[in-house]
PDB file of N, CA and C in Angstrom:
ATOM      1  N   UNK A   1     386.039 244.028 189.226  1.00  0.00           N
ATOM      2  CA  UNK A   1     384.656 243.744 189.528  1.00  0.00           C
ATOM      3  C   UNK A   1     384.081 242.862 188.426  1.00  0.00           C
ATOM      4  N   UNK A   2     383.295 241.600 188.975  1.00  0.00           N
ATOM      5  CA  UNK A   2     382.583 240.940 187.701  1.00  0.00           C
ATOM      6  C   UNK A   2     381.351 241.487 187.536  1.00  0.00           C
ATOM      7  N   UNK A   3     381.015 241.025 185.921  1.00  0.00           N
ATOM      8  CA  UNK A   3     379.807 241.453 185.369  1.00  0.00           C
ATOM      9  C   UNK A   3     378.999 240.109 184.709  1.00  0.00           C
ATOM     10  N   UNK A   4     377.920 240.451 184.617  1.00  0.00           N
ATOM     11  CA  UNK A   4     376.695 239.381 184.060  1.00  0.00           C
ATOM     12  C   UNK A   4     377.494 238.562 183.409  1.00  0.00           C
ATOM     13  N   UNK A   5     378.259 238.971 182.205  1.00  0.00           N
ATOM     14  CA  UNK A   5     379.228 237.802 181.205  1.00  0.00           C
ATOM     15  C   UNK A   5     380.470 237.467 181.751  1.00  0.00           C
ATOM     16  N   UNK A   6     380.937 237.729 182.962  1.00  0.00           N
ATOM     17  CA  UNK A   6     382.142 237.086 183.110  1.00  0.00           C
ATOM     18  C   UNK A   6     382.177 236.459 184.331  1.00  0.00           C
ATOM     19  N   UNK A   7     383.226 235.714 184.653  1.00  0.00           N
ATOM     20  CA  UNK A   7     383.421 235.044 185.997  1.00  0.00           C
ATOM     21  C   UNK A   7     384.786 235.486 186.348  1.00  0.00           C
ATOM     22  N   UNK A   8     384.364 235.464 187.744  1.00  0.00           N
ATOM     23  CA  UNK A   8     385.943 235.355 188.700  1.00  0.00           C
ATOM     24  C   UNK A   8     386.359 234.245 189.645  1.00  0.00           C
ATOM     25  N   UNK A   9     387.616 234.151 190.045  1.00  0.00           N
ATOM     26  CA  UNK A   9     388.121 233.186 190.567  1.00  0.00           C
ATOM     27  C   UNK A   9     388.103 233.636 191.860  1.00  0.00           C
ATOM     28  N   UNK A  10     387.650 232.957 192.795  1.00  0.00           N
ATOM     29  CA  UNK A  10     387.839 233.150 194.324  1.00  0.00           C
ATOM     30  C   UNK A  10     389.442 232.540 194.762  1.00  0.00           C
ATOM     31  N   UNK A  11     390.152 233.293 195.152  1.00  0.00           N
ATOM     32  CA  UNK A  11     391.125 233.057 195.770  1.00  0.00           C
ATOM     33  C   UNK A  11     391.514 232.270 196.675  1.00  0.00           C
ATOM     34  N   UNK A  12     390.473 231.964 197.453  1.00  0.00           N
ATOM     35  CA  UNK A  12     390.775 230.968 198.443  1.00  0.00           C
ATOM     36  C   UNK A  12     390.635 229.761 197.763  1.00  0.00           C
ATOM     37  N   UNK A  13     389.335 229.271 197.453  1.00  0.00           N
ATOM     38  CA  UNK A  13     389.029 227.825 197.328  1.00  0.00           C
ATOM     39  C   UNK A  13     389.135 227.801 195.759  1.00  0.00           C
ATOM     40  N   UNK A  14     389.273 229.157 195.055  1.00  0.00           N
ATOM     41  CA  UNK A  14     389.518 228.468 193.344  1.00  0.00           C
ATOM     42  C   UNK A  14     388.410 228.149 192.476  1.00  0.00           C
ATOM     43  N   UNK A  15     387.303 228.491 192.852  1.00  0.00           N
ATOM     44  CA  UNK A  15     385.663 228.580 192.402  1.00  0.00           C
ATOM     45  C   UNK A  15     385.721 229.893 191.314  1.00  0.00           C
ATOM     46  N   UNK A  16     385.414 229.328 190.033  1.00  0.00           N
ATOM     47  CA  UNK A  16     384.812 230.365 189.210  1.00  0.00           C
ATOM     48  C   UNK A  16     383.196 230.783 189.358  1.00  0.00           C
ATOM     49  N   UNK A  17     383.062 231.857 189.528  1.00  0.00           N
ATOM     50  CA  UNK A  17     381.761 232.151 189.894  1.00  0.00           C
ATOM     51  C   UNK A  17     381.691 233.570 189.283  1.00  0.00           C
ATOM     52  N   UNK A  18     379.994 233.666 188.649  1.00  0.00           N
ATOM     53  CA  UNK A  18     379.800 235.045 188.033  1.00  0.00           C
ATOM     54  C   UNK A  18     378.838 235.998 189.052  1.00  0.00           C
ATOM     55  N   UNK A  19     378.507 235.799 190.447  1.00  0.00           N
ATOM     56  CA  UNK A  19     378.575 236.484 191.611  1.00  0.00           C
ATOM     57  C   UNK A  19     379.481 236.348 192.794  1.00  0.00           C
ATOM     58  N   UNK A  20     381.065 236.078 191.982  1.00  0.00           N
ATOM     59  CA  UNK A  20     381.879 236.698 193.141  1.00  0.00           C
ATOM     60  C   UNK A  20     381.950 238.199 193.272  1.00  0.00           C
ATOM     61  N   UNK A  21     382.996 238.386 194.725  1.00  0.00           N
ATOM     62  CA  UNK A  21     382.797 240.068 195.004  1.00  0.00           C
ATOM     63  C   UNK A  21     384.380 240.102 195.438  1.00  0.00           C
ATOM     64  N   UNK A  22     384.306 241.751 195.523  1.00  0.00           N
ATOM     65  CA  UNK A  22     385.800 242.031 195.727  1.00  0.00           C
ATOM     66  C   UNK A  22     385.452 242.779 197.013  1.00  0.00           C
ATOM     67  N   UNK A  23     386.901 242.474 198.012  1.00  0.00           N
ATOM     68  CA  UNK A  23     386.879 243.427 198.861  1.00  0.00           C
ATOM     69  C   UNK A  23     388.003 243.793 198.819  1.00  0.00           C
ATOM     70  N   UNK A  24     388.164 245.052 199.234  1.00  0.00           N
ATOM     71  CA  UNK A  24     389.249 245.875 199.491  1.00  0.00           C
ATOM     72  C   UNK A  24     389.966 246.116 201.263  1.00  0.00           C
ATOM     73  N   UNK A  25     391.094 245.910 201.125  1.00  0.00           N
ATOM     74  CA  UNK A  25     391.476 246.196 202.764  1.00  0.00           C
ATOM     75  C   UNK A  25     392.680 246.158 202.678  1.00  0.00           C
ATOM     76  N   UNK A  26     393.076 247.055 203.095  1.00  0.00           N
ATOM     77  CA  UNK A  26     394.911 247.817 203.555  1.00  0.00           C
ATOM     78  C   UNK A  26     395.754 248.054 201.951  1.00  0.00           C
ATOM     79  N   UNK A  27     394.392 248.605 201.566  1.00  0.00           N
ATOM     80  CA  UNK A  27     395.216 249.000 200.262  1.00  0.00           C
ATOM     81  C   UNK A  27     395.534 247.448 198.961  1.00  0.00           C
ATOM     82  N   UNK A  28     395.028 246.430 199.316  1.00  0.00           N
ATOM     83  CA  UNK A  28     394.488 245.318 198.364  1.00  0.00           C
ATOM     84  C   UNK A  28     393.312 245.003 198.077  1.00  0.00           C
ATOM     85  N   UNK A  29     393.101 244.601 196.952  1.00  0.00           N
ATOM     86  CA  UNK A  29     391.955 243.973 196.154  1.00  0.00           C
ATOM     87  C   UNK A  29     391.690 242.353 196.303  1.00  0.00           C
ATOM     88  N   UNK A  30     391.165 241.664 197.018  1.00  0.00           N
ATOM     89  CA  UNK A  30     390.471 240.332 197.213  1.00  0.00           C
ATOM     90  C   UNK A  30     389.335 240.080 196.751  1.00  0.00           C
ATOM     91  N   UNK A  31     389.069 238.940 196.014  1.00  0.00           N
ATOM     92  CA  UNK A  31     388.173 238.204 195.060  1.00  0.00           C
ATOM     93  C   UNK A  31     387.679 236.652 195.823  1.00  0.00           C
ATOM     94  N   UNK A  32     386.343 236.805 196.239  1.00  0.00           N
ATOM     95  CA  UNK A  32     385.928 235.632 196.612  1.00  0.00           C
ATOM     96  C   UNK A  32     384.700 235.496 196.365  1.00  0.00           C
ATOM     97  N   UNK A  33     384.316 234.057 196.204  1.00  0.00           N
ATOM     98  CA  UNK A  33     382.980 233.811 195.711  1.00  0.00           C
ATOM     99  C   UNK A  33     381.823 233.815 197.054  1.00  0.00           C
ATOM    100  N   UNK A  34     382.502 233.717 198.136  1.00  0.00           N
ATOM    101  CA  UNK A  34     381.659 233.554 199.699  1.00  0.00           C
ATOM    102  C   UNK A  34     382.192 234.274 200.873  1.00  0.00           C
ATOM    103  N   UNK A  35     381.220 234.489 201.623  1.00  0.00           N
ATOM    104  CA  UNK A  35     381.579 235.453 202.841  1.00  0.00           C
ATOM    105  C   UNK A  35     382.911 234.744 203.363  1.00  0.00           C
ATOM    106  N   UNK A  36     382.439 233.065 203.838  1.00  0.00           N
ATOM    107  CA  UNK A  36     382.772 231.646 204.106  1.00  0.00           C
ATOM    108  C   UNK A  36     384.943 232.210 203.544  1.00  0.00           C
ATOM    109  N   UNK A  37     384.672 232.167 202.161  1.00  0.00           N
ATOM    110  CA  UNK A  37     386.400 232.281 202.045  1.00  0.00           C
ATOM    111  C   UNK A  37     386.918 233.896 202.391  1.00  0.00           C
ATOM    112  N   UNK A  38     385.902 234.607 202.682  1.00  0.00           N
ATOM    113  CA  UNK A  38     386.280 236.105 202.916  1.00  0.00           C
ATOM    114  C   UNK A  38     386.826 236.234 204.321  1.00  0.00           C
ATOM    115  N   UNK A  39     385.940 235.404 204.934  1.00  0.00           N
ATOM    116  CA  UNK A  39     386.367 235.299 206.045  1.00  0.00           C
ATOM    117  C   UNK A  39     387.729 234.328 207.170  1.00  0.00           C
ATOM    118  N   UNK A  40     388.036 233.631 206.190  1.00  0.00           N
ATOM    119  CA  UNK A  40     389.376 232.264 206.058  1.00  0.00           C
ATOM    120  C   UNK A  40     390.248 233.481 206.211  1.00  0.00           C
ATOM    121  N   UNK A  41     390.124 234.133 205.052  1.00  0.00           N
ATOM    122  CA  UNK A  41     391.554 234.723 203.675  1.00  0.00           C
ATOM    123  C   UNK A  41     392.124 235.869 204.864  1.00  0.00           C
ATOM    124  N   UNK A  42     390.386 236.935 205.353  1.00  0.00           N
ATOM    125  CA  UNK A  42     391.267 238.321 206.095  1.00  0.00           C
ATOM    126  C   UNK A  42     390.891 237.989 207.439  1.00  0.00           C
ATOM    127  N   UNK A  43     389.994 237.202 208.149  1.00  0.00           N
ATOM    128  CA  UNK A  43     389.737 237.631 209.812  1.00  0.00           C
ATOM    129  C   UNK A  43     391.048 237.541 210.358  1.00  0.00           C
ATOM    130  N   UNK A  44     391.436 238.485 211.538  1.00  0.00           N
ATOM    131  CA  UNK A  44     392.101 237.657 212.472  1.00  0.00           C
ATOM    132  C   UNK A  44     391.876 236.948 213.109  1.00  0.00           C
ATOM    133  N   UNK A  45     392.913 235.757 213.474  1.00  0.00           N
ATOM    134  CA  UNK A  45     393.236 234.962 214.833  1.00  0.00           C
ATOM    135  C   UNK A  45     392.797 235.486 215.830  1.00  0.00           C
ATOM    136  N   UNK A  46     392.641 234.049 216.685  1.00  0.00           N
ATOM    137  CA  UNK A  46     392.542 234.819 218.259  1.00  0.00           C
ATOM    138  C   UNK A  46     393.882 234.351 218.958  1.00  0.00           C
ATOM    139  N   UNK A  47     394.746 235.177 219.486  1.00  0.00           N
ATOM    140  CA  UNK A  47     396.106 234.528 220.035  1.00  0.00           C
ATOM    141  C   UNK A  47     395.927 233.689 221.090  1.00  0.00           C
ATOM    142  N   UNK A  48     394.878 233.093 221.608  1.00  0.00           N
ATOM    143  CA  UNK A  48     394.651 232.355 222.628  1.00  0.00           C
ATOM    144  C   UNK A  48     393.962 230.805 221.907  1.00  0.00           C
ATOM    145  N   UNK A  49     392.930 230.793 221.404  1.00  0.00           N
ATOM    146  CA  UNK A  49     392.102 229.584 221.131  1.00  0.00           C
ATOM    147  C   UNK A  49     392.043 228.968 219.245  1.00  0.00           C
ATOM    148  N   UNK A  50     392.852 230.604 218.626  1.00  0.00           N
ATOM    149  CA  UNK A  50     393.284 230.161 217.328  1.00  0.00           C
ATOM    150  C   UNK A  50     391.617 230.437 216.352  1.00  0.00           C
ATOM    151  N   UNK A  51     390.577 230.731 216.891  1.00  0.00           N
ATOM    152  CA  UNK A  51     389.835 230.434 215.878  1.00  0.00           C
ATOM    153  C   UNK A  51     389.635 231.692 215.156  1.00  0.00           C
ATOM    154  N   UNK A  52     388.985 231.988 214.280  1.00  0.00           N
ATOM    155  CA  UNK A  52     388.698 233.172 213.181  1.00  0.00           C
ATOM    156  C   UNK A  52     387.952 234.154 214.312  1.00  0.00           C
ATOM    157  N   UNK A  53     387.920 235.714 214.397  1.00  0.00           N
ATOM    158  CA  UNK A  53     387.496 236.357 215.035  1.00  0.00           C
ATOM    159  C   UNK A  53     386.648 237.068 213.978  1.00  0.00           C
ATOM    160  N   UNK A  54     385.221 236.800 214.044  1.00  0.00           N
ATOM    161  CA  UNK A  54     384.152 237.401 212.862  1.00  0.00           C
ATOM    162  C   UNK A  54     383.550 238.405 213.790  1.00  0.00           C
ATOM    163  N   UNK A  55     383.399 238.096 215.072  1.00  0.00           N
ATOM    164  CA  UNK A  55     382.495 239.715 215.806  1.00  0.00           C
ATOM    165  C   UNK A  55     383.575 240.414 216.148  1.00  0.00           C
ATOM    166  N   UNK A  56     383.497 241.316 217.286  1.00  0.00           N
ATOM    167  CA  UNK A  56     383.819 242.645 217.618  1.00  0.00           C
ATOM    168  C   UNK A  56     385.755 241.902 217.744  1.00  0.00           C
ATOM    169  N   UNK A  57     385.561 241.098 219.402  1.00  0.00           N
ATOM    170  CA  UNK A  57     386.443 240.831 219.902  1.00  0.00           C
ATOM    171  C   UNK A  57     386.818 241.600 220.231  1.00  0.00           C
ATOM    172  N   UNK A  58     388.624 241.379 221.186  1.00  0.00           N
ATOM    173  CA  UNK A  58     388.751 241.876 221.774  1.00  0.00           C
ATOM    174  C   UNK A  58     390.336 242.466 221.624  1.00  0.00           C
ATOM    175  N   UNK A  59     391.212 243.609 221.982  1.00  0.00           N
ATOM    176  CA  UNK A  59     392.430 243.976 222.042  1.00  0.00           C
ATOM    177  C   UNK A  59     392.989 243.504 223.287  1.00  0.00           C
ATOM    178  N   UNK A  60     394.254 243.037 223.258  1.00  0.00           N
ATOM    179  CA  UNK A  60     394.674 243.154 225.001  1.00  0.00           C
ATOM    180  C   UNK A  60     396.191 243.335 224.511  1.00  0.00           C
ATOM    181  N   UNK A  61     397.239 244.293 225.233  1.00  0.00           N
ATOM    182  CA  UNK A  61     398.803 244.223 224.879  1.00  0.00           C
ATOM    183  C   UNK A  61     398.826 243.725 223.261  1.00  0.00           C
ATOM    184  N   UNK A  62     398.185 244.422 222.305  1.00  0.00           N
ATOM    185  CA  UNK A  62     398.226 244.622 220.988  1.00  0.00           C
ATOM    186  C   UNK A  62     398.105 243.148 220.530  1.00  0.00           C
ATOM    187  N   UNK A  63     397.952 242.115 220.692  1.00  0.00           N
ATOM    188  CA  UNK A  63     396.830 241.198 220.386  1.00  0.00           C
ATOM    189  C   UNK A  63     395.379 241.170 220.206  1.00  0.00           C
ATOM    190  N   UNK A  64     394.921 240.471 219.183  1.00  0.00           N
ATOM    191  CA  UNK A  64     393.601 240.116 219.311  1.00  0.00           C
ATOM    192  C   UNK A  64     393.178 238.887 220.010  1.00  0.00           C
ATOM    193  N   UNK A  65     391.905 239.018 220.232  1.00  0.00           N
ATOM    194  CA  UNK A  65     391.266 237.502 221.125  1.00  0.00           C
ATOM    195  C   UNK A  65     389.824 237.566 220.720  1.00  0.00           C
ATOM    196  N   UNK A  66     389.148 236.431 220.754  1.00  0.00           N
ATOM    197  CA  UNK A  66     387.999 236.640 220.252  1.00  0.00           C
ATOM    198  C   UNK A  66     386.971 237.005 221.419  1.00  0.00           C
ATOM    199  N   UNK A  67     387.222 236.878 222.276  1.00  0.00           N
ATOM    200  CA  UNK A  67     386.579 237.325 223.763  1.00  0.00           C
ATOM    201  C   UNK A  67     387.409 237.557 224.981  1.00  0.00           C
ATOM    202  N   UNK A  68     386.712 237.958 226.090  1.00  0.00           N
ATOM    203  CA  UNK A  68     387.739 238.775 227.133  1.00  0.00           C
ATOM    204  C   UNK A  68     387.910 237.583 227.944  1.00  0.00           C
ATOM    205  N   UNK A  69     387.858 235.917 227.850  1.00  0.00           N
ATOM    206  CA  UNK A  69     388.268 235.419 228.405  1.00  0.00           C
ATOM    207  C   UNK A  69     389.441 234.934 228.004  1.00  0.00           C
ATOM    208  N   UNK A  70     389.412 234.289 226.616  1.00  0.00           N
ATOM    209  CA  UNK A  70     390.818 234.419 225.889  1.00  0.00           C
ATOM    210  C   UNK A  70     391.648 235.147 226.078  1.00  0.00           C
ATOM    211  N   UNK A  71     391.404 236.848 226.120  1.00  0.00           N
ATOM    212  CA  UNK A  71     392.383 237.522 226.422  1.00  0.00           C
ATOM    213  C   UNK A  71     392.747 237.637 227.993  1.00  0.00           C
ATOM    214  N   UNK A  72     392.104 237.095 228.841  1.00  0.00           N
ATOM    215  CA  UNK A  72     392.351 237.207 230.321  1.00  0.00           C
ATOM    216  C   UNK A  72     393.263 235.727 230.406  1.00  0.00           C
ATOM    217  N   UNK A  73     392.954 234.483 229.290  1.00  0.00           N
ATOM    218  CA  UNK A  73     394.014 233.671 229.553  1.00  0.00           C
ATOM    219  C   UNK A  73     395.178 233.722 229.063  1.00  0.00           C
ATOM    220  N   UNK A  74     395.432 234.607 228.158  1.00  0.00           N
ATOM    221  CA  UNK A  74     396.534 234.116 227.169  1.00  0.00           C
ATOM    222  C   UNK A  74     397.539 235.825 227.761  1.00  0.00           C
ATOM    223  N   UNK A  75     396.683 236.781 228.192  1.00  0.00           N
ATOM    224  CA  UNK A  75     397.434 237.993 228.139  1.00  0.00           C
ATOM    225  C   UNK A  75     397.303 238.589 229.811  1.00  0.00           C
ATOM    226  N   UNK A  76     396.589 237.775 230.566  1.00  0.00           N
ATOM    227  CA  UNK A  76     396.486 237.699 231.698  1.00  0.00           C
ATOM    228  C   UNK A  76     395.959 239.242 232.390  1.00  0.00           C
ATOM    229  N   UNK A  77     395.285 239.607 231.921  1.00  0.00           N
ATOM    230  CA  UNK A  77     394.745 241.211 231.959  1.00  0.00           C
ATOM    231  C   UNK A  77     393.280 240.305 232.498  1.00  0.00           C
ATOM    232  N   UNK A  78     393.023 241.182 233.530  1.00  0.00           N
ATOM    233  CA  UNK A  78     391.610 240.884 234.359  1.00  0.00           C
ATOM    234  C   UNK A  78     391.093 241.566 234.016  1.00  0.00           C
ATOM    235  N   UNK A  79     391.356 242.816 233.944  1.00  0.00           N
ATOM    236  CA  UNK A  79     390.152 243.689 233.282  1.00  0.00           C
ATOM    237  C   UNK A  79     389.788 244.147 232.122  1.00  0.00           C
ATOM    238  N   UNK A  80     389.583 243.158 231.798  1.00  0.00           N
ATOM    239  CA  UNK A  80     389.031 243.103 230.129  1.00  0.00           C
ATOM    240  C   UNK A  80     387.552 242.076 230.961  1.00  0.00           C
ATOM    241  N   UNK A  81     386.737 242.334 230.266  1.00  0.00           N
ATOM    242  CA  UNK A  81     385.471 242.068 230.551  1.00  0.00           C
ATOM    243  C   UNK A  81     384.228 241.506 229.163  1.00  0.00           C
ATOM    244  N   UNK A  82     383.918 241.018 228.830  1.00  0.00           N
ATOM    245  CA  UNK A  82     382.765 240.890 227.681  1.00  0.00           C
ATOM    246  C   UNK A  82     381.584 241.663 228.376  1.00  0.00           C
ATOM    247  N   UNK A  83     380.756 242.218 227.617  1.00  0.00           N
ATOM    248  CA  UNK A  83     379.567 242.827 227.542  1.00  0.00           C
ATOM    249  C   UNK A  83     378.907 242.280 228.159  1.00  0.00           C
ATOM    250  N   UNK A  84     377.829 242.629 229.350  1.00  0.00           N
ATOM    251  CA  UNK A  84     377.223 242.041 229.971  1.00  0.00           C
ATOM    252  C   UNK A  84     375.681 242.544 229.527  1.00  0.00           C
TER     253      UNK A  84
END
């Protein structure tokens, strides 16, 4: 964790900064100066359209997708639905 006198290195882009933050997930410690590289470093993929999945999204046959149309194209499951 940084403090007032020191800086840390964000991992992704390599920015020393004295309000980076750490997150923790699956039992590792990650250091980034922005949500922006927090979100590069851990979101998943969507196995259909490739882009970063930052909301809920979706499961289909143990894939992720970032919505239930992705997963209705790529995993061909109709009933998967988005929130209406």
């Amino acid at each position: 964790m940084t403090t007032a006198n020191t800086t840390a290195t964000c991992e992704v882009c390599g920015n020393q900064y004295d309000m980076a933050f750490e997150v923790r997930a699956q039992g590792a410690t990650h250091v980034f100066d922005s949500f922006e590289c927090a979100i590069h470093a851990l979101a998943p993929v969507c196995e259909h359209c490739k882009c970063r999945i930052i909301g809920h999204g979706v499961q289909a046959g143990g894939q992720f997708f970032c919505c239930a149309h992705c997963a209705r194209q790529a995993a061909g499951t109709e009933a998967i639905r988005d929130r209406v």
